[in-house]
Protein backbone atom coordinates (compact mmCIF):
# COMPACT_ATOMS: atom_id res chain seq x y z
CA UNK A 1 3.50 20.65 18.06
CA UNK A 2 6.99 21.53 19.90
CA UNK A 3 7.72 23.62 22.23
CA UNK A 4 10.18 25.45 20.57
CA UNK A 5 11.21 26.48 17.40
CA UNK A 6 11.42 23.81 14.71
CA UNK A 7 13.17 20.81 17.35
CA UNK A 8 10.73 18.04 18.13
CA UNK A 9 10.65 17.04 22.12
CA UNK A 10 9.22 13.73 22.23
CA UNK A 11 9.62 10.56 20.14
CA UNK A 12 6.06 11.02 18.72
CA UNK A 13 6.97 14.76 17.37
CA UNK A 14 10.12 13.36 15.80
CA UNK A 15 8.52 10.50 13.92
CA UNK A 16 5.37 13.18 12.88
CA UNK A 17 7.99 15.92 11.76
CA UNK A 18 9.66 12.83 9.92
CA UNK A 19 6.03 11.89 8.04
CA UNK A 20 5.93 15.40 7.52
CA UNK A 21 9.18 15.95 5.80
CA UNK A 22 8.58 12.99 3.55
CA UNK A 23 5.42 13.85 2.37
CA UNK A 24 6.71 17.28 1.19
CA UNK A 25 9.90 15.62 -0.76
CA UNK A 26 7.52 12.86 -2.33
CA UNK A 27 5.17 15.71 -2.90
CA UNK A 28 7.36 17.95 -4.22
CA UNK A 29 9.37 15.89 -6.33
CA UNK A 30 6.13 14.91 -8.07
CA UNK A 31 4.74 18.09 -8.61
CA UNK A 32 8.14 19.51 -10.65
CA UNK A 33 7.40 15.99 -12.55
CA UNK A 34 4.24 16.61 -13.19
CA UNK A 35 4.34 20.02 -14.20
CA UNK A 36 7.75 18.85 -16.30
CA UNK A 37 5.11 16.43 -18.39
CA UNK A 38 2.62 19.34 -18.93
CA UNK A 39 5.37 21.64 -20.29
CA UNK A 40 6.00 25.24 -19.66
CA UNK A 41 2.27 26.61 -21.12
CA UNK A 42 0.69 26.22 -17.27
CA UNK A 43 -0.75 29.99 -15.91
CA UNK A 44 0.37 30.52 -12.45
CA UNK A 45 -3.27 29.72 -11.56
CA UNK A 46 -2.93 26.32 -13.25
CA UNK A 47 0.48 25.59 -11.68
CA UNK A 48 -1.05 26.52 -8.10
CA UNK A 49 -3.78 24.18 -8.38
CA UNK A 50 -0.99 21.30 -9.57
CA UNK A 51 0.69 22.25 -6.30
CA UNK A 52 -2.02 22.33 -4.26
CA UNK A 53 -3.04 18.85 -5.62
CA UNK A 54 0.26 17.67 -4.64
CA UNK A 55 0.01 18.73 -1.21
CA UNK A 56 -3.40 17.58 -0.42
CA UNK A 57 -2.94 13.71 -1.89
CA UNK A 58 0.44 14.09 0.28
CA UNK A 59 -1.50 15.28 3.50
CA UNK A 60 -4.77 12.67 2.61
CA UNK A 61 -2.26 9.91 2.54
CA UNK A 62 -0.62 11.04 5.91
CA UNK A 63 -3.95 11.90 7.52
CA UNK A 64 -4.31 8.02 8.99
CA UNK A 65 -0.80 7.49 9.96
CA UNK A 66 -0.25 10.73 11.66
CA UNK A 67 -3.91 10.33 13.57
CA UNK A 68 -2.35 7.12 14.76
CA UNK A 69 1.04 7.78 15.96
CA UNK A 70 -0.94 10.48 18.15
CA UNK A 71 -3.62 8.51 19.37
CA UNK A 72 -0.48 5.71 20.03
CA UNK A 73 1.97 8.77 22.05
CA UNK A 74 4.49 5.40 22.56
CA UNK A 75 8.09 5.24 21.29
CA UNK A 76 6.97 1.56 19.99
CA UNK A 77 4.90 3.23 17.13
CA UNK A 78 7.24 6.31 16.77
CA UNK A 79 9.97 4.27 16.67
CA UNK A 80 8.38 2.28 13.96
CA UNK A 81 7.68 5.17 11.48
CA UNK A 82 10.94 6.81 11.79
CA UNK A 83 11.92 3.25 10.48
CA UNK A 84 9.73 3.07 7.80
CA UNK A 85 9.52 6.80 6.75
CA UNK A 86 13.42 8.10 7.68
């Protein structure tokens, strides 16, 4: 999405990098409490697929938003989510 490295150039990269960022605290946070909850007898198969479930209801719920704010490419909407997500 940027140009370089990890530094967003446009208002529109910050506020998608912020969604981003978000979604993988919320998702990670629940993840270590869900695994917490089904105690330490997981495989490492079983603990990948918790994981994995984590990341995909994070990126499902994101999918919409993010479309948006890059159909939108206006520091209105990006403005907006760094409000509501930062």
């Amino acid at each position: 999405m940027s140009t370089r490295d990890d530094e967003p150039t446009t208002p529109v990269e910050t506020a998608a990098d912020c969604l981003d960022r978000r979604a993988e605290a919320v998702s990670t946070a629940q993840v270590e409490r869900a695994l917490t909850r089904l105690g330490g007898e997981l495989t490492d198969e079983q603990r990948a697929a918790v994981e994995q479930l984590g990341a995909r209801i994070a990126a499902g719920v994101l999918a919409a938003p993010r479309a948006r704010l890059g159909e939108s490419a206006d520091r209105a909407t990006a403005r907006t989510v760094l409000e509501l997500f930062d």
